[in-house]
C-alpha atoms as a PDB file:
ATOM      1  CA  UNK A   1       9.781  15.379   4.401  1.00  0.00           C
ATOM      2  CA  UNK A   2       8.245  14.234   7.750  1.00  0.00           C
ATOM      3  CA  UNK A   3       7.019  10.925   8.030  1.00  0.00           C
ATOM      4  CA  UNK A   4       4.798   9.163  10.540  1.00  0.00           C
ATOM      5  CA  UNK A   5       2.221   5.952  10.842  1.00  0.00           C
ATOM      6  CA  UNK A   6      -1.093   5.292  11.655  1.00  0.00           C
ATOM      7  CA  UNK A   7      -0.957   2.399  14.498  1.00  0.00           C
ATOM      8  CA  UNK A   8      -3.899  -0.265  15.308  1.00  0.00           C
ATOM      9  CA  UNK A   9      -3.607  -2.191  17.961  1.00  0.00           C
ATOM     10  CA  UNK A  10      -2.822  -5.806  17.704  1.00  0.00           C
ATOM     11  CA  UNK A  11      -5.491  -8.699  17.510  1.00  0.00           C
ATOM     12  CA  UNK A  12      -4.415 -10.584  20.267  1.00  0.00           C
ATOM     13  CA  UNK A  13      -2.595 -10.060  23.720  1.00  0.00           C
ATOM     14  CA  UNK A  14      -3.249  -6.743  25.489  1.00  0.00           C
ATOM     15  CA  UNK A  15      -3.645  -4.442  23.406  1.00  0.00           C
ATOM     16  CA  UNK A  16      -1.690  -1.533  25.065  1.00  0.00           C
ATOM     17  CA  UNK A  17       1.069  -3.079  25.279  1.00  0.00           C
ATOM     18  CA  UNK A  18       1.073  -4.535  21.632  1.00  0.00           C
ATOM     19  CA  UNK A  19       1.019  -1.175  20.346  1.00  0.00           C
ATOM     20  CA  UNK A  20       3.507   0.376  22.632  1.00  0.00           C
ATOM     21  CA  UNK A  21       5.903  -2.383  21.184  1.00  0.00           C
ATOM     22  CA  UNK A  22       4.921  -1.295  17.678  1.00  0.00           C
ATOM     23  CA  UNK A  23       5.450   2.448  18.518  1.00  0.00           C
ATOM     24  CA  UNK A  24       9.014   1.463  19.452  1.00  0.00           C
ATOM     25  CA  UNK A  25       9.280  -0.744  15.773  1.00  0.00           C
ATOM     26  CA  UNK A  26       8.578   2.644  14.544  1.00  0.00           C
ATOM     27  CA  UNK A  27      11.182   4.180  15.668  1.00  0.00           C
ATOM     28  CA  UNK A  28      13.379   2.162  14.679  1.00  0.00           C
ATOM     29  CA  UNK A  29      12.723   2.188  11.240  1.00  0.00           C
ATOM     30  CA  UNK A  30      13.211   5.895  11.131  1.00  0.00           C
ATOM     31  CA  UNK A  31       9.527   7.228  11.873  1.00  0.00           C
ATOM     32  CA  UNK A  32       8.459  10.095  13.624  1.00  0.00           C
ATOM     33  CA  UNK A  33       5.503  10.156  14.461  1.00  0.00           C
ATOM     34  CA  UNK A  34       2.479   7.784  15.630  1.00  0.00           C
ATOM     35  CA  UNK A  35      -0.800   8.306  15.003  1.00  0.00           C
ATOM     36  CA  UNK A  36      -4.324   6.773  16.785  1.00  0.00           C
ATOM     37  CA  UNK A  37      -7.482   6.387  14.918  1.00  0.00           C
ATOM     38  CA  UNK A  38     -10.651   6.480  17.493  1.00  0.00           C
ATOM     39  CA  UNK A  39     -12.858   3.235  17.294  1.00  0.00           C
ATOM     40  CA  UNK A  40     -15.674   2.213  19.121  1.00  0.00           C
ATOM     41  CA  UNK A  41     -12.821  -0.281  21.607  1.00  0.00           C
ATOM     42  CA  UNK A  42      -9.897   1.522  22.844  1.00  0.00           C
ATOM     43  CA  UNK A  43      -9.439   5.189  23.671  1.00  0.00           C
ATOM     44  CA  UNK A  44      -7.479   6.780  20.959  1.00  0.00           C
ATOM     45  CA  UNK A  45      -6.199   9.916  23.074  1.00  0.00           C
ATOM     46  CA  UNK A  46      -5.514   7.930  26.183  1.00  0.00           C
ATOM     47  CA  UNK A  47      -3.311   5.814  23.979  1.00  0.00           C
ATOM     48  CA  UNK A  48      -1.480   8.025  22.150  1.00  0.00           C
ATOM     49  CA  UNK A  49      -0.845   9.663  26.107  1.00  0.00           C
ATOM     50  CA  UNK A  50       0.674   5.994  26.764  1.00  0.00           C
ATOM     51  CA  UNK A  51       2.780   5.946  23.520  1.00  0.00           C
ATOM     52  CA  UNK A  52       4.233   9.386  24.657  1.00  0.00           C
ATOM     53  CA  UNK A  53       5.046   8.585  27.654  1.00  0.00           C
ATOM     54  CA  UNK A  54       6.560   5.451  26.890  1.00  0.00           C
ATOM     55  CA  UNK A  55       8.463   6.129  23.511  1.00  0.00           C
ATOM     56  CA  UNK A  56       9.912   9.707  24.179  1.00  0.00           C
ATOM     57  CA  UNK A  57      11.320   9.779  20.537  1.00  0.00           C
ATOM     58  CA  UNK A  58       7.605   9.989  18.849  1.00  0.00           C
ATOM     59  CA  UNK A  59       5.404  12.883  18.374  1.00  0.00           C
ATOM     60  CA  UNK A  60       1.752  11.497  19.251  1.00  0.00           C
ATOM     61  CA  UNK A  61      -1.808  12.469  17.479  1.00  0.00           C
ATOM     62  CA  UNK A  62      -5.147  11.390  17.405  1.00  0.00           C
ATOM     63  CA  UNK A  63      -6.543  10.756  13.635  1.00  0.00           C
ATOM     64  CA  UNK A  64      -9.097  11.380  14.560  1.00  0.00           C
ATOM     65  CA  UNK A  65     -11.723  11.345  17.104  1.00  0.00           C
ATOM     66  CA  UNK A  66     -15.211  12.219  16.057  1.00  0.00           C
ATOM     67  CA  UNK A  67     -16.831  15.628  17.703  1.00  0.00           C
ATOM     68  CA  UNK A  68     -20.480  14.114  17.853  1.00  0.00           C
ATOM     69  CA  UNK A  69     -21.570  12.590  21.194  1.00  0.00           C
ATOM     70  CA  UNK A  70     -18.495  14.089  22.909  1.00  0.00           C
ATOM     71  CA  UNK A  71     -18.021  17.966  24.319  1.00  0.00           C
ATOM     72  CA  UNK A  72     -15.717  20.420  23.991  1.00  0.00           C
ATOM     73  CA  UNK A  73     -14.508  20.360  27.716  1.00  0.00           C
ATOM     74  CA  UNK A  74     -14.248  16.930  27.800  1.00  0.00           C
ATOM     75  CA  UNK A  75     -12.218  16.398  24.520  1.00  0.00           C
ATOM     76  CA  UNK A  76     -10.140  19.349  25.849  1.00  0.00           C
ATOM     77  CA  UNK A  77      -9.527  18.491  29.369  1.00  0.00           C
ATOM     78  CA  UNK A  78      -8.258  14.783  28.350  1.00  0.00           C
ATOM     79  CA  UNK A  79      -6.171  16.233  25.273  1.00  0.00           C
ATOM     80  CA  UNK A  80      -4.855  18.973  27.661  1.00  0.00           C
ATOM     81  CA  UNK A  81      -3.402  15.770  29.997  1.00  0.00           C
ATOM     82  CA  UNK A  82      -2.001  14.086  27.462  1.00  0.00           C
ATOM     83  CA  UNK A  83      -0.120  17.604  25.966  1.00  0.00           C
ATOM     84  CA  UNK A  84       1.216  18.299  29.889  1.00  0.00           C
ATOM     85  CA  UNK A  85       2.447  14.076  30.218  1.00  0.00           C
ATOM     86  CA  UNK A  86       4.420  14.173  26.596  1.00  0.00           C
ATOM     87  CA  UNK A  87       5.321  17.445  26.841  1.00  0.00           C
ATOM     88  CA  UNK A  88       4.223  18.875  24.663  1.00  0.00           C
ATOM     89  CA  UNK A  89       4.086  15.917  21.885  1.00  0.00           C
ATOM     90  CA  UNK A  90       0.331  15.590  21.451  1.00  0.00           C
ATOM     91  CA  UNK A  91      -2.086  16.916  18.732  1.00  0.00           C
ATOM     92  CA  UNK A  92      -5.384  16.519  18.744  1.00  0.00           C
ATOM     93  CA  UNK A  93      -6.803  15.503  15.404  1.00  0.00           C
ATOM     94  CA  UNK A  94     -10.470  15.867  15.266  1.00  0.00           C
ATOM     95  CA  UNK A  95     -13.363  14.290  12.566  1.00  0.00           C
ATOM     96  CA  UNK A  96     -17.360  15.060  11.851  1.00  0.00           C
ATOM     97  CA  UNK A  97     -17.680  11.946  11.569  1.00  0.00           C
ATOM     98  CA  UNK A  98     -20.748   9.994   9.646  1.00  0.00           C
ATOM     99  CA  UNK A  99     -24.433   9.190  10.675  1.00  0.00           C
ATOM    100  CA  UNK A 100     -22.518   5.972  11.998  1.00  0.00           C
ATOM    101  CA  UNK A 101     -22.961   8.396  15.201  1.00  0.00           C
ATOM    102  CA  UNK A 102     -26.669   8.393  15.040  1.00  0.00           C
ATOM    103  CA  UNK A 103     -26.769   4.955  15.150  1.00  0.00           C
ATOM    104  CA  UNK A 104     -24.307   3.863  17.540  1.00  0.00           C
ATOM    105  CA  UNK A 105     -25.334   6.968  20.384  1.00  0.00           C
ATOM    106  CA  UNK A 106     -28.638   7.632  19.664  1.00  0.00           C
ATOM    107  CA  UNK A 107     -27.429  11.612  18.342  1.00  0.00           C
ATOM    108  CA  UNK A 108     -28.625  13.483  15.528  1.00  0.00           C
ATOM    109  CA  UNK A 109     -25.806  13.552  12.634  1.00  0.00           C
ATOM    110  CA  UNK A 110     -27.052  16.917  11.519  1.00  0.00           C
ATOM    111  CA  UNK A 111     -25.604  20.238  10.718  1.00  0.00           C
ATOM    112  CA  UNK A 112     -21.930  18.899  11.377  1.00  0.00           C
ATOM    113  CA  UNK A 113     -20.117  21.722   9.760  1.00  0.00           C
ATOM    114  CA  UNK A 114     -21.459  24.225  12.112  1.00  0.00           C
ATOM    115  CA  UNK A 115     -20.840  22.157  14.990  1.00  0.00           C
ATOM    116  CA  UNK A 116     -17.581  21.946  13.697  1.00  0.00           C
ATOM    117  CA  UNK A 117     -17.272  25.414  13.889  1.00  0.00           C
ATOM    118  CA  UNK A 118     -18.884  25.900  17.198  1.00  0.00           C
ATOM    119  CA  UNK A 119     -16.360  23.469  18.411  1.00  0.00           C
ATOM    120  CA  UNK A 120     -13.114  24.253  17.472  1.00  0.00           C
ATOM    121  CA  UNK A 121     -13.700  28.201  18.248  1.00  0.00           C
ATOM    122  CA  UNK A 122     -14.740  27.109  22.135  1.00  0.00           C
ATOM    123  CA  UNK A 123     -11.956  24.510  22.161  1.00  0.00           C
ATOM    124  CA  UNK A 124      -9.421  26.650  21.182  1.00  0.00           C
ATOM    125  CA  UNK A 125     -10.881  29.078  24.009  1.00  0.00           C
ATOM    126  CA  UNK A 126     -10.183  26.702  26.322  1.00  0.00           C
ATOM    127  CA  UNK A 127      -6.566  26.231  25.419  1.00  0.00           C
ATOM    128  CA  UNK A 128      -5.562  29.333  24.960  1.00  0.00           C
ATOM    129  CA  UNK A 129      -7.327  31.058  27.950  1.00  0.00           C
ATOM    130  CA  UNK A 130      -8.263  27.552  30.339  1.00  0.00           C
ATOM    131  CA  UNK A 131     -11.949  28.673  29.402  1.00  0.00           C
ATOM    132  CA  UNK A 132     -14.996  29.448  27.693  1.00  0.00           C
ATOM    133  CA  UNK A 133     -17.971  31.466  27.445  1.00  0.00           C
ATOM    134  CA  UNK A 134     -19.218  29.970  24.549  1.00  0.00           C
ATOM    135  CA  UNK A 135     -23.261  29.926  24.011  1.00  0.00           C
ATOM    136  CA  UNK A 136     -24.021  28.742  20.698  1.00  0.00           C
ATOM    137  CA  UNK A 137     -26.882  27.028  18.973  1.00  0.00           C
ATOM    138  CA  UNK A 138     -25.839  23.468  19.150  1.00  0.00           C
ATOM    139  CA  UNK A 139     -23.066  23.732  22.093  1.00  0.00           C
ATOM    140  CA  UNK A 140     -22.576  25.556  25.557  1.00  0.00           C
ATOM    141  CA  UNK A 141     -19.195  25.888  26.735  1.00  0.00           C
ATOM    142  CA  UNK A 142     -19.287  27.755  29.964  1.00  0.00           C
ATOM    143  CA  UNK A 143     -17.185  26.068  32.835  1.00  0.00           C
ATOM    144  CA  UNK A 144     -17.465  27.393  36.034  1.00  0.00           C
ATOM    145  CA  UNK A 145     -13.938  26.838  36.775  1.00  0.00           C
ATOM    146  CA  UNK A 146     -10.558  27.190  35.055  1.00  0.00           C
ATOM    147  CA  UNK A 147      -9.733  24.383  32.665  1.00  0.00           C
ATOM    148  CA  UNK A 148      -6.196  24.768  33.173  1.00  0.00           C
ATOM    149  CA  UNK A 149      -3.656  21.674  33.433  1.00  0.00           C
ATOM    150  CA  UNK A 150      -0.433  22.771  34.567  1.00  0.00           C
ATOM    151  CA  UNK A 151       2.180  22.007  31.980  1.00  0.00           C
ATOM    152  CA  UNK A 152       0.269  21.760  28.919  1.00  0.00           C
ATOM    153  CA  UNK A 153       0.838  25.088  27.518  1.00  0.00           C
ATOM    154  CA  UNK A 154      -1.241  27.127  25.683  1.00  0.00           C
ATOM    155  CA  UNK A 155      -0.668  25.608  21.717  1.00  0.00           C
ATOM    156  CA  UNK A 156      -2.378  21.912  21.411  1.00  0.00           C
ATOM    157  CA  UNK A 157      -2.196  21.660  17.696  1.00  0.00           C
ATOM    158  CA  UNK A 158      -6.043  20.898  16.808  1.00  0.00           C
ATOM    159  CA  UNK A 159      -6.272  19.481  13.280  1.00  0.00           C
ATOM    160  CA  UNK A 160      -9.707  18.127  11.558  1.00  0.00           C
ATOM    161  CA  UNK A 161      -9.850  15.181   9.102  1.00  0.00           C
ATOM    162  CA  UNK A 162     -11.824  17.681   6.720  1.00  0.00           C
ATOM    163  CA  UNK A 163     -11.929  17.072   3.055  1.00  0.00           C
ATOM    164  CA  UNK A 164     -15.203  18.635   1.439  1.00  0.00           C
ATOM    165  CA  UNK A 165     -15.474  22.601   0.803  1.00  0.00           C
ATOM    166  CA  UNK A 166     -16.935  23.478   3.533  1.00  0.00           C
ATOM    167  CA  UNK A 167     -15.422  21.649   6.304  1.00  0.00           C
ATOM    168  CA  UNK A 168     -11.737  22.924   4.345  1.00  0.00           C
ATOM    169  CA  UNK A 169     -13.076  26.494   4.775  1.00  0.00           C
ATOM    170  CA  UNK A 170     -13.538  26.117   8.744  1.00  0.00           C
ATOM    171  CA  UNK A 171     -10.420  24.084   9.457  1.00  0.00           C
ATOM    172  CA  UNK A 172      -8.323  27.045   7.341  1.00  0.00           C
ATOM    173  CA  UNK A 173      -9.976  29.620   9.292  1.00  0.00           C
ATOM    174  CA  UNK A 174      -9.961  28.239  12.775  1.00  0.00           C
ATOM    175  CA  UNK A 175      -7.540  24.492  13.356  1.00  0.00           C
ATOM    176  CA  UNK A 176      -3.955  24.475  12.939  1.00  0.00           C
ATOM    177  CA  UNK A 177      -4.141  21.482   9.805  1.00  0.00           C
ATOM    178  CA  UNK A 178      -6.076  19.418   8.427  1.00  0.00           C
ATOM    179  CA  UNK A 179      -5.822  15.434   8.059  1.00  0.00           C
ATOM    180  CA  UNK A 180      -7.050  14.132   4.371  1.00  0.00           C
ATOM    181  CA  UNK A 181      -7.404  10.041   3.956  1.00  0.00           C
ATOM    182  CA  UNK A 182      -8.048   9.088   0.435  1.00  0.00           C
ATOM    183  CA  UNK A 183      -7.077  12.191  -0.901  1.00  0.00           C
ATOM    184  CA  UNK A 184      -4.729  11.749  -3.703  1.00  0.00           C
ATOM    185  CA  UNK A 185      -1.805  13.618  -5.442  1.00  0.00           C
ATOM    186  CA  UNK A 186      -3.707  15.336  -7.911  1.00  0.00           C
ATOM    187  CA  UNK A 187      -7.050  16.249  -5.453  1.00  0.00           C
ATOM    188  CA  UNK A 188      -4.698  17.634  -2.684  1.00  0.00           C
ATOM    189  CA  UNK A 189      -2.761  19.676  -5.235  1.00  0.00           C
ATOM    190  CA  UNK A 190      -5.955  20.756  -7.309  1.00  0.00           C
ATOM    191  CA  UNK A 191      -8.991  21.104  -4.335  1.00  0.00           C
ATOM    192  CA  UNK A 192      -7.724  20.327  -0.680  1.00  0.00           C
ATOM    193  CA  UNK A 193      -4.336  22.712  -0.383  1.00  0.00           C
ATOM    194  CA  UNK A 194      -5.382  25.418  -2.296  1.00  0.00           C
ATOM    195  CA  UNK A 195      -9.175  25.637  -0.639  1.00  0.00           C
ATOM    196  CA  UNK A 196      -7.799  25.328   2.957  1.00  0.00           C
ATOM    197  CA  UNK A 197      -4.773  27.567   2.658  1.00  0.00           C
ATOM    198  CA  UNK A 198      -7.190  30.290   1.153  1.00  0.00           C
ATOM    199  CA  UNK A 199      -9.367  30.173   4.180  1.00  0.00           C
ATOM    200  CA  UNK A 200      -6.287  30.543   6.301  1.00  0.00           C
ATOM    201  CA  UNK A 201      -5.505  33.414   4.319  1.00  0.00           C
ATOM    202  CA  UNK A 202      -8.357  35.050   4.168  1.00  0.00           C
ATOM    203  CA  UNK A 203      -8.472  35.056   8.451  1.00  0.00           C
ATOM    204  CA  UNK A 204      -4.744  36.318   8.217  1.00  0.00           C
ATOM    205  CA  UNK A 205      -3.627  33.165   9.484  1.00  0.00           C
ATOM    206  CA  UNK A 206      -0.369  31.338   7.801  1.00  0.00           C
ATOM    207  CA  UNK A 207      -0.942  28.060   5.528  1.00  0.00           C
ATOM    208  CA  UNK A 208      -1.928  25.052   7.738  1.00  0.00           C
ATOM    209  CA  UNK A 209       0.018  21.932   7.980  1.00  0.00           C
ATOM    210  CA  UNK A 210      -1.748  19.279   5.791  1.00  0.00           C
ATOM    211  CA  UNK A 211      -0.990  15.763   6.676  1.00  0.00           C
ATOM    212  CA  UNK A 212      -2.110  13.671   4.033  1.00  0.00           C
ATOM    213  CA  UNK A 213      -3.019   9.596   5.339  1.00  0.00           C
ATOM    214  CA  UNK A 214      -1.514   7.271   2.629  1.00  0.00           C
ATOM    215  CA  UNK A 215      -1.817   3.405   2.412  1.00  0.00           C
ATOM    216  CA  UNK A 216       1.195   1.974   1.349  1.00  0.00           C
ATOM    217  CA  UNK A 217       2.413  -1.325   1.503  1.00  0.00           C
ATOM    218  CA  UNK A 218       6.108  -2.722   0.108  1.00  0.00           C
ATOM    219  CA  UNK A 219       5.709  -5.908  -1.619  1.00  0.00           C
ATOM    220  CA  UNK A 220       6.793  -7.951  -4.144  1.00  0.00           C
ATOM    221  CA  UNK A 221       3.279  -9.301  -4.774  1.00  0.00           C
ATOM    222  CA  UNK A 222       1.385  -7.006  -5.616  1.00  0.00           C
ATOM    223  CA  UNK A 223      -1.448  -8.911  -6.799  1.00  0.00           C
ATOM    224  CA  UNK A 224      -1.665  -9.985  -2.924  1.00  0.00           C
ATOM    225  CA  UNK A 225      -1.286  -6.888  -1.607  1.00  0.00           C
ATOM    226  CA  UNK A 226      -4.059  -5.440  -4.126  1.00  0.00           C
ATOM    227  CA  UNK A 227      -6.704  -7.958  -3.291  1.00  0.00           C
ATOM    228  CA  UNK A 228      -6.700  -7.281   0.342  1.00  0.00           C
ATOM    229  CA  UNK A 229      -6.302  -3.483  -0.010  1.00  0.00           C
ATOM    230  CA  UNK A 230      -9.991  -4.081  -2.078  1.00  0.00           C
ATOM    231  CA  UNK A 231     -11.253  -5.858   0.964  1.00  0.00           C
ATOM    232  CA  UNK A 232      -9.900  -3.915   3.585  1.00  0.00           C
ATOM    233  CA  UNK A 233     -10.775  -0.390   2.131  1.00  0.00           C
ATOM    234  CA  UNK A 234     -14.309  -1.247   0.762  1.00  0.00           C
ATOM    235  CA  UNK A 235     -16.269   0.431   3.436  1.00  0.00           C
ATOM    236  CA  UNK A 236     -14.787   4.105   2.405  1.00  0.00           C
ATOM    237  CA  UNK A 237     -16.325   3.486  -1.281  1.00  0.00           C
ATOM    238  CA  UNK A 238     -19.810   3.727   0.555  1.00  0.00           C
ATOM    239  CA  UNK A 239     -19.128   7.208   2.967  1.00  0.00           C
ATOM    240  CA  UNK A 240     -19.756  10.206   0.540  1.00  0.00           C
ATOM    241  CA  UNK A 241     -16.945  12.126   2.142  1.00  0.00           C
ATOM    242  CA  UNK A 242     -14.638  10.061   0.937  1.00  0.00           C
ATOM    243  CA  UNK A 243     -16.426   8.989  -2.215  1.00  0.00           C
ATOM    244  CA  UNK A 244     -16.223  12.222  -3.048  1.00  0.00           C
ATOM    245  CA  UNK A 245     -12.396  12.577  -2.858  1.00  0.00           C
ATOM    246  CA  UNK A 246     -11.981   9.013  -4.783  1.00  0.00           C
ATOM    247  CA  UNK A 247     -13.881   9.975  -7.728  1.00  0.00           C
ATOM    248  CA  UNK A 248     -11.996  13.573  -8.182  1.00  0.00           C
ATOM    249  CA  UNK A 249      -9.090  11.326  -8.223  1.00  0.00           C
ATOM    250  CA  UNK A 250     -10.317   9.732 -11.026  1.00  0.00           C
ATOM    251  CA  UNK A 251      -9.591   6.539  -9.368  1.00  0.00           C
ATOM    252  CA  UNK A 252     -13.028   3.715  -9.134  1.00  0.00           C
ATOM    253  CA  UNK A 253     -12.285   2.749  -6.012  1.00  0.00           C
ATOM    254  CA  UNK A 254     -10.303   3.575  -2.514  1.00  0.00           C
ATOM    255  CA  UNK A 255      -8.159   0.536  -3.082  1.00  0.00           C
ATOM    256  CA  UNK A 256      -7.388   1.857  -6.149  1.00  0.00           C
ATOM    257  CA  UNK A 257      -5.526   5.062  -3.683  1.00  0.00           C
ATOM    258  CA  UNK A 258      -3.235   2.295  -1.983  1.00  0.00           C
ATOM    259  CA  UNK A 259       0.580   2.352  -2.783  1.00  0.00           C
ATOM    260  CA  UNK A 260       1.271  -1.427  -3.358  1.00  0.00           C
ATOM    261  CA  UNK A 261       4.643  -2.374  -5.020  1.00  0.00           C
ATOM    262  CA  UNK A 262       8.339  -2.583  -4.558  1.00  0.00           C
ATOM    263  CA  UNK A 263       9.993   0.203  -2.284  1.00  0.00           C
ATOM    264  CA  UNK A 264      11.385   2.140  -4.963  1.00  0.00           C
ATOM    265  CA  UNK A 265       7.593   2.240  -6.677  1.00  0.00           C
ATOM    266  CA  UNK A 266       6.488   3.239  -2.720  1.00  0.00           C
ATOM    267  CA  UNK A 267       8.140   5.990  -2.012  1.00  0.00           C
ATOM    268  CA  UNK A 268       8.172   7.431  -5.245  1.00  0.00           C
ATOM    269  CA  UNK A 269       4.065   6.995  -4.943  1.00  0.00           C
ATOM    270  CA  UNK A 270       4.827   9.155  -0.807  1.00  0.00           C
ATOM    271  CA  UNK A 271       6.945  12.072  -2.839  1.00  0.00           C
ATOM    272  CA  UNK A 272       4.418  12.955  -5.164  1.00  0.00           C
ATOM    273  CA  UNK A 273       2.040  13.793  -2.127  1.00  0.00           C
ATOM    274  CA  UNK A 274       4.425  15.783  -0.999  1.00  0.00           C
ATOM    275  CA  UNK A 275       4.906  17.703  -4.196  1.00  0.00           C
ATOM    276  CA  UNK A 276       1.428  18.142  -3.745  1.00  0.00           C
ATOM    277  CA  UNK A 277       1.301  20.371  -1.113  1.00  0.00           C
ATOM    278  CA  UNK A 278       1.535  17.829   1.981  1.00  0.00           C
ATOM    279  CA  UNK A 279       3.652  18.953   4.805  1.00  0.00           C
ATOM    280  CA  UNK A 280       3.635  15.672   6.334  1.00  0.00           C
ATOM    281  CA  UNK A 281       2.715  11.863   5.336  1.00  0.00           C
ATOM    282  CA  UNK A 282       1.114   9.336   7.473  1.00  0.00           C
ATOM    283  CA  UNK A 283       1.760   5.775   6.413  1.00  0.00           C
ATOM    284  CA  UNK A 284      -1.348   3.355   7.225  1.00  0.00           C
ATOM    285  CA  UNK A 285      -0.989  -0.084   6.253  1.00  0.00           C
ATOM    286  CA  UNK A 286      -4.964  -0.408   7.014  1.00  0.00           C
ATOM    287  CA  UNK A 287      -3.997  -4.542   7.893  1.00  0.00           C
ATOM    288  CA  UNK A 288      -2.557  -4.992   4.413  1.00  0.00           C
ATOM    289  CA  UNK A 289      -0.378  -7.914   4.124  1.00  0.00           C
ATOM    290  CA  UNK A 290       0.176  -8.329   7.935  1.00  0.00           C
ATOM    291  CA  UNK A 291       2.359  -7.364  10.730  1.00  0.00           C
ATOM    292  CA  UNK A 292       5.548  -8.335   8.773  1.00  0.00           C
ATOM    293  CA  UNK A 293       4.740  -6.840   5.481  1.00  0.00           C
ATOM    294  CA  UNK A 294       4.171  -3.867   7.719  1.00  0.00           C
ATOM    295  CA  UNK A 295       7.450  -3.746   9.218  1.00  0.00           C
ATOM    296  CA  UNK A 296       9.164  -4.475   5.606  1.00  0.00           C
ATOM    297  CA  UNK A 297       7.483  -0.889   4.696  1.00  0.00           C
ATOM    298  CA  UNK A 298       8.128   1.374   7.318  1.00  0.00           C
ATOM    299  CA  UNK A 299      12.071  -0.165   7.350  1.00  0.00           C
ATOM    300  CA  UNK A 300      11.887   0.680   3.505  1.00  0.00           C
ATOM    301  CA  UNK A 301      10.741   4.478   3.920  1.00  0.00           C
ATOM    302  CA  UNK A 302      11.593   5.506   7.013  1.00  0.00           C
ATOM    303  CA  UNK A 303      14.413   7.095   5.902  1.00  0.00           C
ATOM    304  CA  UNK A 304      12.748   9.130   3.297  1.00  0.00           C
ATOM    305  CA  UNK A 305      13.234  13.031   3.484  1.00  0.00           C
END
């Protein structure tokens, strides 16, 4: 059972180096990988580059950075830097996204899963080949010089935070895994594993890693830890994409997903998404309890395997 955790950066002091430090906590507690989520502040694949290069013990990921108002090259060339400066530590976790992206840039969120598609088959051109001839109807990829960084390789996982059908059926067919928040025990076991896997299959590609984002948080009050999971977590209740995966749950809301209890109630909450079909968990605290609460629950499943 591999285990990693989502990072944010802390609220005060510089930022980089505040998560840097935490990236090091992480280690210590047994954790092996760190993941970045990509806001509107910081650049989430510049600094999980950092994090690599400064905690050599950590695999480093992106969860996940969204594909509207940002090209193929681009995405590619910086995730391509990052793989060649960790050697070879760094995946690239992709999103759609929401119409949040219309507002904030000013671009259409429309058709999403074909540029989904459009992007991950001229982004994994570019890795594979350092280019792309790629003339499709919502992207061009056509550099008119290799996009080759020495030392990179040719294998940049690319994994997509894909949950509904069809966005499942393009990530089995064309990324390398897939990266499900909100997605419980029963909905990965019942929709999410088998629907992705069977798209692998059918392109005569092997299963896909799927590495299933979990907030958990070891506590002995739990009535605490409940009441801020409600209000950090309310926004998901109002994005469809992950409505949807709450309500096949059966659960009411996304707090209602959040592992909140004693460490033996935890990680017995973690194995079951494993015996789900997850290859990997991701712990993410999302701000539950604070930064000591936090380090009580990585210390209290990091060993877990």
């Amino acid at each position: 059972m591999t285990l990693g955790v989502a990072l944010s950066t802390p609220g005060d002091g510089n930022a980089v180096d505040g998560v840097v430090a935490l990236a090091r906590e992480a280690v210590s507690a047994g954790l092996t990988s760190a993941w970045l989520g990509q806001r509107f502040d910081y650049d989430a694949i510049t600094l999980a580059g950092i994090i690599g290069r400064e905690v050599p013990e950590l695999q480093v990921g992106t969860s996940a950075v969204p594909i509207f108002a940002r090209h193929p090259s681009l995405v590619i060339g910086q995730a391509q830097t990052v793989q060649a400066a960790t050697h070879g530590r760094f995946q690239l976790g992709l999103a759609l996204g929401s119409a949040l992206t219309e507002r904030a840039f000013g671009v259409p969120f429309s058709r999403p899963v074909a540029l989904l598609r459009e992007f991950l088959t001229s982004a994994r051109a570019l890795v594979t080949t350092g280019t792309a001839d790629h003339h499709g109807e919502l992207l061009t990829v056509a550099p008119p010089f290799p996009a080759v960084v020495p030392g990179a390789g040719t294998d940049l996982p690319i994994l997509v935070a894909a949950m509904g059908p069809k966005a499942l059926a393009v990530s089995g067919e064309l990324a390398d895994g897939i990266l499900p928040f909100l997605a419980g025990p029963a909905t990965l076991e019942r929709h999410i594993v088998p629907a992705v896997n069977a798209a692998a299959e059918a392109a005569g590609r092997s299963p896909v890693r799927v590495i299933a984002f979990v907030a958990a948080v070891v506590t002995d009050d739990v009535e605490a830890g409940r009441e801020a999971a409600h209000a950090s977590m309310g926004l998901y209740n109002t994005i469809p994409s992950y409505r949807r995966v709450i309500e096949l749950e059966g659960a009411r809301e996304a707090a209602d997903l959040a592992l909140v209890g004693s460490a033996a109630h935890v990680r017995a909450g973690v194995k079951r998404y494993f015996d789900a079909g997850a290859t990997e968990v991701v712990l993410t605290q999302k701000d539950l309890l604070g930064v000591g609460v936090q380090r009580e629950t990585w210390n209290a499943l990091g060993d877990l395997r």
